[in-house]
N, C-alpha and C. Protein backbone atom coordinates (compact mmCIF):
# COMPACT_ATOMS: atom_id res chain seq x y z
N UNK A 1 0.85 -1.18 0.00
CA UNK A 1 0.00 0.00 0.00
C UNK A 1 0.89 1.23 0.00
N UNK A 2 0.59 1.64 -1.15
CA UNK A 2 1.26 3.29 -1.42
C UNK A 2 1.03 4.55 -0.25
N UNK A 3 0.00 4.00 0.58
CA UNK A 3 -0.48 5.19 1.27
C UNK A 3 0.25 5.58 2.04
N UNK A 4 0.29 6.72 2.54
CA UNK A 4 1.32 7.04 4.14
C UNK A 4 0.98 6.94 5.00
N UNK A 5 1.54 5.89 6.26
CA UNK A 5 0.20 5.60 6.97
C UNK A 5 0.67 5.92 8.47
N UNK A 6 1.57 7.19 8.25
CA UNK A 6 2.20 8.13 8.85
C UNK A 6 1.01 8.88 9.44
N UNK A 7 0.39 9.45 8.19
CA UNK A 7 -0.39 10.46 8.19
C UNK A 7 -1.52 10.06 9.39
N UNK A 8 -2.25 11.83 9.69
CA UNK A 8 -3.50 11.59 11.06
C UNK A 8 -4.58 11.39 10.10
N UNK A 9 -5.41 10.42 10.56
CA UNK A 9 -6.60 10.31 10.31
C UNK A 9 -7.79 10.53 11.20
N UNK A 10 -8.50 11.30 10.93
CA UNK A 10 -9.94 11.64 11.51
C UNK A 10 -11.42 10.81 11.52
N UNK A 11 -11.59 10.05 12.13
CA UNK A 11 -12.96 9.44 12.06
C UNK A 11 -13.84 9.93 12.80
N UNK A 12 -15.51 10.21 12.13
CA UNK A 12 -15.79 11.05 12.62
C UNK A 12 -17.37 10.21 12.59
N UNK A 13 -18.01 9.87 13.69
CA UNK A 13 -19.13 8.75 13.62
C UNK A 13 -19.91 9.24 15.21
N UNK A 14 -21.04 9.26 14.92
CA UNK A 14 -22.18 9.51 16.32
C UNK A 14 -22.21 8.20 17.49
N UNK A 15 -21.44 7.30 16.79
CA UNK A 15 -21.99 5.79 17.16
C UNK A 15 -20.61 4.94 18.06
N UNK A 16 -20.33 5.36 19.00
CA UNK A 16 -18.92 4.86 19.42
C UNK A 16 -18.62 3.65 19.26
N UNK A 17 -19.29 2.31 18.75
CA UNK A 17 -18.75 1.01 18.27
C UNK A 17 -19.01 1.08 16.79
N UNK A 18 -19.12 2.32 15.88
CA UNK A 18 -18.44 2.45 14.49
C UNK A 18 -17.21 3.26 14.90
N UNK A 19 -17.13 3.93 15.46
CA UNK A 19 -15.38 4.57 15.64
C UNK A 19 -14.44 3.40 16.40
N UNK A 20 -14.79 2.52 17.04
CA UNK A 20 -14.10 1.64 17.23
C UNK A 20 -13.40 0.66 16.45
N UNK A 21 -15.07 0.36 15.38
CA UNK A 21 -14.55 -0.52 14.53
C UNK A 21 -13.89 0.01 13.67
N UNK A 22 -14.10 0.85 13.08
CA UNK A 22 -12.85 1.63 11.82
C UNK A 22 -11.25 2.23 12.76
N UNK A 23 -11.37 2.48 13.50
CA UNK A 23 -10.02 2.89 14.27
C UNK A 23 -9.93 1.32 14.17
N UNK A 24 -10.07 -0.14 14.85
CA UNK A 24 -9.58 -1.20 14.73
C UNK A 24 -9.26 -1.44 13.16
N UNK A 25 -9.97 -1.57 11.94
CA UNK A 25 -9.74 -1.30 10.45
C UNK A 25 -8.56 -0.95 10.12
N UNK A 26 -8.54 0.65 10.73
CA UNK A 26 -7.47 1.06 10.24
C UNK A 26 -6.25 0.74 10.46
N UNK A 27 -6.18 0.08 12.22
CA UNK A 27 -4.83 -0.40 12.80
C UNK A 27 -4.40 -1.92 11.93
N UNK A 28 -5.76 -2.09 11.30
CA UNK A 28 -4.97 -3.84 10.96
C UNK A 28 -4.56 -3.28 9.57
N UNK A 29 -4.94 -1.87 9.10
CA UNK A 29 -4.13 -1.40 7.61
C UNK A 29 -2.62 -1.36 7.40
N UNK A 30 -2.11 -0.06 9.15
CA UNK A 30 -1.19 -0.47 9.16
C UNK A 30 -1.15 1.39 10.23
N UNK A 31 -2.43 1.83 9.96
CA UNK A 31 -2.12 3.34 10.50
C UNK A 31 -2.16 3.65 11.85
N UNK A 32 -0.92 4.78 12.66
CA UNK A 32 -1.26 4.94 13.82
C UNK A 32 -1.51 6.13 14.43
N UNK A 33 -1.84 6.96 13.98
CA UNK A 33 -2.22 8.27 13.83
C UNK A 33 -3.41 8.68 14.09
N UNK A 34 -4.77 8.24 14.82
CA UNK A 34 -5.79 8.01 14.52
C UNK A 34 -6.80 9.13 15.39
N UNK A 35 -7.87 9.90 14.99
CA UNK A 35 -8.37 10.69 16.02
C UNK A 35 -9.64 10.06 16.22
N UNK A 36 -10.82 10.91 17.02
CA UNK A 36 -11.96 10.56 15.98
C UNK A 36 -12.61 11.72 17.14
N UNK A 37 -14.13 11.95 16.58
CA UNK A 37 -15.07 13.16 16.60
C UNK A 37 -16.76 12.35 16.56
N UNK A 38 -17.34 13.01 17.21
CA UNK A 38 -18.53 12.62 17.76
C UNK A 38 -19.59 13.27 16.77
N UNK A 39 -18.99 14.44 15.71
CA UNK A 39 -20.06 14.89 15.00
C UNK A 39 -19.72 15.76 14.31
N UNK A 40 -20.13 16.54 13.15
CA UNK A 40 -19.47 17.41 12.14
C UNK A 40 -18.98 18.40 12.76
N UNK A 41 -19.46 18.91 13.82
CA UNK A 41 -18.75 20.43 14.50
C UNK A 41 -17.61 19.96 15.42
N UNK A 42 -17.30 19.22 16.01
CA UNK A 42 -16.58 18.16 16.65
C UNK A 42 -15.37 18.20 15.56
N UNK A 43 -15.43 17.54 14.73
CA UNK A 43 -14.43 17.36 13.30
C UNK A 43 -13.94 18.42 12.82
N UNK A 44 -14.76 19.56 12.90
CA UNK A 44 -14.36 20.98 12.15
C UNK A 44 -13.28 21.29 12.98
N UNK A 45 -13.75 21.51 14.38
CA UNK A 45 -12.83 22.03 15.41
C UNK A 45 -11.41 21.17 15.54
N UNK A 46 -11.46 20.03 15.45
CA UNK A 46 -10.43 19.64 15.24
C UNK A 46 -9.43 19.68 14.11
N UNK A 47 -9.78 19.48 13.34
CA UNK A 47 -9.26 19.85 11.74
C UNK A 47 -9.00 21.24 11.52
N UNK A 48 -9.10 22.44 12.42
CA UNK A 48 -9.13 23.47 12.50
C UNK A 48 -7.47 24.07 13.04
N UNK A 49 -7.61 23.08 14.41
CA UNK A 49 -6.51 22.97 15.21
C UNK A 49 -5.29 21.82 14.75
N UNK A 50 -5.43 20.59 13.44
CA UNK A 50 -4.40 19.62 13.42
C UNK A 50 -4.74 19.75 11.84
N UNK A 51 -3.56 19.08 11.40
CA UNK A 51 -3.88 18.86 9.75
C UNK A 51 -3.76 17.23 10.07
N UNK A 52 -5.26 16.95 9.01
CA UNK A 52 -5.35 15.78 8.97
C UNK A 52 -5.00 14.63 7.26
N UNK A 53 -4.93 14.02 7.06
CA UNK A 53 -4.13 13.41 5.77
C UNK A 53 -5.65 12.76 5.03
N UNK A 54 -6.45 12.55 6.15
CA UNK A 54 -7.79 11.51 5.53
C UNK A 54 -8.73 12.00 6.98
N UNK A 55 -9.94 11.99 6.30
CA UNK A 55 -10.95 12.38 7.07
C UNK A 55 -12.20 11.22 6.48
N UNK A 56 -12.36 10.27 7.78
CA UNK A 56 -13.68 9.00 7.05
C UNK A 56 -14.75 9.39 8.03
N UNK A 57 -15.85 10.03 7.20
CA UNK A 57 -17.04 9.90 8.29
C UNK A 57 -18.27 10.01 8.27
N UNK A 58 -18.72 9.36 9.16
CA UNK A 58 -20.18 8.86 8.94
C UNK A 58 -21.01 9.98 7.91
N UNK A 59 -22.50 9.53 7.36
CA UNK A 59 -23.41 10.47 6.84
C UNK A 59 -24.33 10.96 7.96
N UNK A 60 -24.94 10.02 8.81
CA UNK A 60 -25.85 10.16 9.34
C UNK A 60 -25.55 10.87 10.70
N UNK A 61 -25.32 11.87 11.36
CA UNK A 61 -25.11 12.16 12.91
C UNK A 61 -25.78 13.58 13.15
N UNK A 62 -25.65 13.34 14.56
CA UNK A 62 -26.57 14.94 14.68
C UNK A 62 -25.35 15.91 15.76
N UNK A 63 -25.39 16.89 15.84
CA UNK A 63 -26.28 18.12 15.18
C UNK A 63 -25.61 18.47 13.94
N UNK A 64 -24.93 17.42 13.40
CA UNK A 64 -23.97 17.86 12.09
C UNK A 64 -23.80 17.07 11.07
N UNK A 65 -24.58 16.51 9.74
CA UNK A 65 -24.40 15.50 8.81
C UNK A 65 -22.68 15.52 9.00
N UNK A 66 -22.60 14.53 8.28
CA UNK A 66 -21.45 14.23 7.64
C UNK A 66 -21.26 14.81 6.25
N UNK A 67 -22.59 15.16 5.90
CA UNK A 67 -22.98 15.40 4.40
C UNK A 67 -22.46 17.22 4.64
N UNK A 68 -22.91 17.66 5.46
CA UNK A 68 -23.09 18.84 6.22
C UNK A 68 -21.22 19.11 6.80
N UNK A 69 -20.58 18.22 7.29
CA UNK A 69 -19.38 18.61 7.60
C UNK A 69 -18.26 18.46 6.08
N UNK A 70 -18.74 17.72 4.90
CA UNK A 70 -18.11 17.84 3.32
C UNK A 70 -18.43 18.80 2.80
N UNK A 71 -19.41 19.48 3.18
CA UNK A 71 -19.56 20.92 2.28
C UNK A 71 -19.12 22.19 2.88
N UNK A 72 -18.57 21.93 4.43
CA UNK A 72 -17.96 22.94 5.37
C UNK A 72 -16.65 22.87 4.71
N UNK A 73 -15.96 21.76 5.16
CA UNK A 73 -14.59 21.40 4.82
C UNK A 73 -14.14 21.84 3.68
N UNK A 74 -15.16 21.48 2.46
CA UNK A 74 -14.48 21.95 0.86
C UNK A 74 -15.03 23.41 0.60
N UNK A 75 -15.36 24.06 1.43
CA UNK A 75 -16.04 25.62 1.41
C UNK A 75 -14.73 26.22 2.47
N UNK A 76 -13.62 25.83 3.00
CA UNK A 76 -12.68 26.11 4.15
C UNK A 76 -11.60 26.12 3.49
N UNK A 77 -11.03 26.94 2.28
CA UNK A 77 -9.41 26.85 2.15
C UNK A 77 -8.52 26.36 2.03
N UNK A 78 -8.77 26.31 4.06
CA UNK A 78 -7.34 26.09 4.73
C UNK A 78 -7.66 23.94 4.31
N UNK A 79 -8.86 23.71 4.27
CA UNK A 79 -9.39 22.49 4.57
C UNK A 79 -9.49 21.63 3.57
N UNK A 80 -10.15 22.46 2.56
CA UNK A 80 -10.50 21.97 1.09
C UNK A 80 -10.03 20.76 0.00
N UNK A 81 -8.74 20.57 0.46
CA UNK A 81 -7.74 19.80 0.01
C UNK A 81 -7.68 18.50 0.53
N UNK A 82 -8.83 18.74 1.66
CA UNK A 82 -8.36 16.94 2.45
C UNK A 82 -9.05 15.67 2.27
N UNK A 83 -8.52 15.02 1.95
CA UNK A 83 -9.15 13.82 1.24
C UNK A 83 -10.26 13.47 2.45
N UNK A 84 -11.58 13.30 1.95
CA UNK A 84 -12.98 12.59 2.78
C UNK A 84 -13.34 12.01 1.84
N UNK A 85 -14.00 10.59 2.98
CA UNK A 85 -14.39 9.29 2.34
C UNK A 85 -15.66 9.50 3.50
N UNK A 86 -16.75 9.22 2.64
CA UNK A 86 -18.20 9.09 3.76
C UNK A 86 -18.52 7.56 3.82
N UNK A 87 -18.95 7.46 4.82
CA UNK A 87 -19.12 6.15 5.25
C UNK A 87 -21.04 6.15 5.72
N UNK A 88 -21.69 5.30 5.10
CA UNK A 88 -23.31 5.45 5.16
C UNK A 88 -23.64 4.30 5.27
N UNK A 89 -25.31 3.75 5.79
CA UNK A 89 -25.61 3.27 5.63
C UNK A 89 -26.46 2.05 4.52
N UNK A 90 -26.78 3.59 3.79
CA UNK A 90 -27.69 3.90 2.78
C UNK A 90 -26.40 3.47 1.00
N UNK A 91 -27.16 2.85 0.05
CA UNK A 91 -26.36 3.43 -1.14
C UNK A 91 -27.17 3.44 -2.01
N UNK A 92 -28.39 4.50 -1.24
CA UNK A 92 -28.78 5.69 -2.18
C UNK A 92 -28.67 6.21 -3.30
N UNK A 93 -28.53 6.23 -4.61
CA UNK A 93 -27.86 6.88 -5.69
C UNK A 93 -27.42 8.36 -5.46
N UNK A 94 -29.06 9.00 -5.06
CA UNK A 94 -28.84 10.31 -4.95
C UNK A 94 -28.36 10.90 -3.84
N UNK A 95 -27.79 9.97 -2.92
CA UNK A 95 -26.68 10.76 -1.90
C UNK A 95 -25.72 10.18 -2.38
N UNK A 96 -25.24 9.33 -2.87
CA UNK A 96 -23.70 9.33 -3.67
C UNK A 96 -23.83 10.51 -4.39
N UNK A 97 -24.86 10.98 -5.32
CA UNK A 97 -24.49 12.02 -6.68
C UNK A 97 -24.36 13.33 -5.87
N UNK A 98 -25.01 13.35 -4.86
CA UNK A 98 -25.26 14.38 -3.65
C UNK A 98 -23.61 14.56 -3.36
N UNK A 99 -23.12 13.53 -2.55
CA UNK A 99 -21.88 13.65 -2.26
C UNK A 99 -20.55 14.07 -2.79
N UNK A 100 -20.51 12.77 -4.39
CA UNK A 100 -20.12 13.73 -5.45
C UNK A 100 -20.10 15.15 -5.75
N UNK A 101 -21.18 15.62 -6.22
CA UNK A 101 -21.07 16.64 -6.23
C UNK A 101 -20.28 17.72 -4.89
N UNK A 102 -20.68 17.65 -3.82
CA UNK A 102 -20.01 18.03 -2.97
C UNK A 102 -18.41 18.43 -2.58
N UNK A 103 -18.43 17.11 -3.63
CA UNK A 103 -16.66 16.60 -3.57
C UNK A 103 -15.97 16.18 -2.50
N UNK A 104 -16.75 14.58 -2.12
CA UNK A 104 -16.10 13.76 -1.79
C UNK A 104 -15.02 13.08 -2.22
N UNK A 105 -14.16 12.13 -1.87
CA UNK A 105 -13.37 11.95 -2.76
C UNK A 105 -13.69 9.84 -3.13
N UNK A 106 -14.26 9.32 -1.92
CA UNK A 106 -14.88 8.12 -1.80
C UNK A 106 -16.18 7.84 -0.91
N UNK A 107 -16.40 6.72 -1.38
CA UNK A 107 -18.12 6.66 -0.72
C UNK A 107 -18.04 5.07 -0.46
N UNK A 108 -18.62 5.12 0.72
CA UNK A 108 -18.03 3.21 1.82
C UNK A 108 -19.93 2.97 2.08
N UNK A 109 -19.91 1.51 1.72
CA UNK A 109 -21.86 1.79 1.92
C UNK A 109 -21.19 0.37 3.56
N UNK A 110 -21.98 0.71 4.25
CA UNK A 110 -21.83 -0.37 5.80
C UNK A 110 -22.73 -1.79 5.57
N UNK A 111 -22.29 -2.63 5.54
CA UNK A 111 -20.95 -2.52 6.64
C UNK A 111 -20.12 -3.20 5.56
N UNK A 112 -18.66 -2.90 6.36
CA UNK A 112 -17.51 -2.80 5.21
C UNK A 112 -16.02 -3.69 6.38
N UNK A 113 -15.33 -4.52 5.24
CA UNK A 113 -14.25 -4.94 6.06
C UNK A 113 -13.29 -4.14 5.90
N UNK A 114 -11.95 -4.96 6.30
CA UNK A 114 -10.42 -3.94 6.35
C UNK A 114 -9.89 -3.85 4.84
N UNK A 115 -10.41 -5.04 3.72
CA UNK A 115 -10.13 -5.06 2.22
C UNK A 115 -10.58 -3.98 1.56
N UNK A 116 -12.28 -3.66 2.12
CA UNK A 116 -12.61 -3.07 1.36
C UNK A 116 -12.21 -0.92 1.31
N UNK A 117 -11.89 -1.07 2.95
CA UNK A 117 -11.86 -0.06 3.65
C UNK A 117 -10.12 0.60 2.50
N UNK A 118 -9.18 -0.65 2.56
CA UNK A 118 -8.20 -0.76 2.05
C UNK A 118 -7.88 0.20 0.38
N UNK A 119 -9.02 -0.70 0.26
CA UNK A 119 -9.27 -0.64 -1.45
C UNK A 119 -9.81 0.85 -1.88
N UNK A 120 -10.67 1.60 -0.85
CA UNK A 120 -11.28 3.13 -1.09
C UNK A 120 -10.24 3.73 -0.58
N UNK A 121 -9.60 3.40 1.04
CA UNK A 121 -8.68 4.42 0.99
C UNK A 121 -7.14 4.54 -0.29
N UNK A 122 -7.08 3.39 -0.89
CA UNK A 122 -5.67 3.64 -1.74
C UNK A 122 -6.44 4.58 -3.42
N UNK A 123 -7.81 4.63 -3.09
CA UNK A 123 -8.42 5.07 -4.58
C UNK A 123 -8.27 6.37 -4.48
N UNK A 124 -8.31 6.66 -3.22
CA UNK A 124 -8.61 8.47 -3.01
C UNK A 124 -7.00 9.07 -3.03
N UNK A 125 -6.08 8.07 -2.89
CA UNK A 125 -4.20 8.08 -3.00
C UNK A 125 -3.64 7.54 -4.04
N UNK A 126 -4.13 7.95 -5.37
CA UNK A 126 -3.55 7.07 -6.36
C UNK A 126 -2.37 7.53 -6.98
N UNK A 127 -1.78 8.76 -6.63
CA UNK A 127 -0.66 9.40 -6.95
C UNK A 127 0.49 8.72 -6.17
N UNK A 128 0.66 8.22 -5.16
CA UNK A 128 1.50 7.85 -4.28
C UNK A 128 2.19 6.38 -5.01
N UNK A 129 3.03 6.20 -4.33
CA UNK A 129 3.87 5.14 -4.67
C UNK A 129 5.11 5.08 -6.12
């Protein structure tokens, strides 16, 4: 895997045994860098204060989509640049095209193993290696 797995990653989920399970995901990838956030304003503030390399996080949470923290982030500058992968329940068409548009950079439908988790994060890093 080309990725740098140096880099911080942000997971950002309402549901504390989905931030568990993707922080576990990510450790069997290979990454140790790992944060995570309880909800889109949660994530902002952090990402505000750290630069993060990958940002994976949920669609569904309150008081802040996920959908809602991708259109903050790529509307932020300083932020705009950082690779997000949403992670949903749903595979919806029109919240993928939703997201897309938004400019996500990958879309994870749940539930998902460490292959597949593998396989979106090296798509959104294809320059590397």
């Amino acid at each position: 895997m080309a990725v740098d797995l140096s880099m911080s990653v942000l997971v950002v989920d309402d549901y504390n045994t989905m931030i568990r399970i993707i922080r576990n995901l990510l450790k069997q990838l290979g990454f140790e860098n790992i944060d995570d956030a309880s909800d889109g304003s949660a994530a902002l503030n952090k990402m505000r204060t750290k630069k993060y390399g990958l940002v994976i996080s949920d669609w569904n949470m309150e008081p802040m989509t996920g959908f809602d923290l991708l259109k903050e982030v790529r509307g932020d500058p300083n932020l705009a640049m950082t690779p997000f992968i949403m992670v949903t329940a749903e595979s919806k068409t029109e919240n993928v095209i939703a997201a897309k548009k938004a400019g996500v950079n990958n879309y994870i439908v749940k539930p998902f193993n460490a292959a597949t988790l593998k396989t979106k994060i090296e798509a959104v890093f294809p320059d590397h290696g």
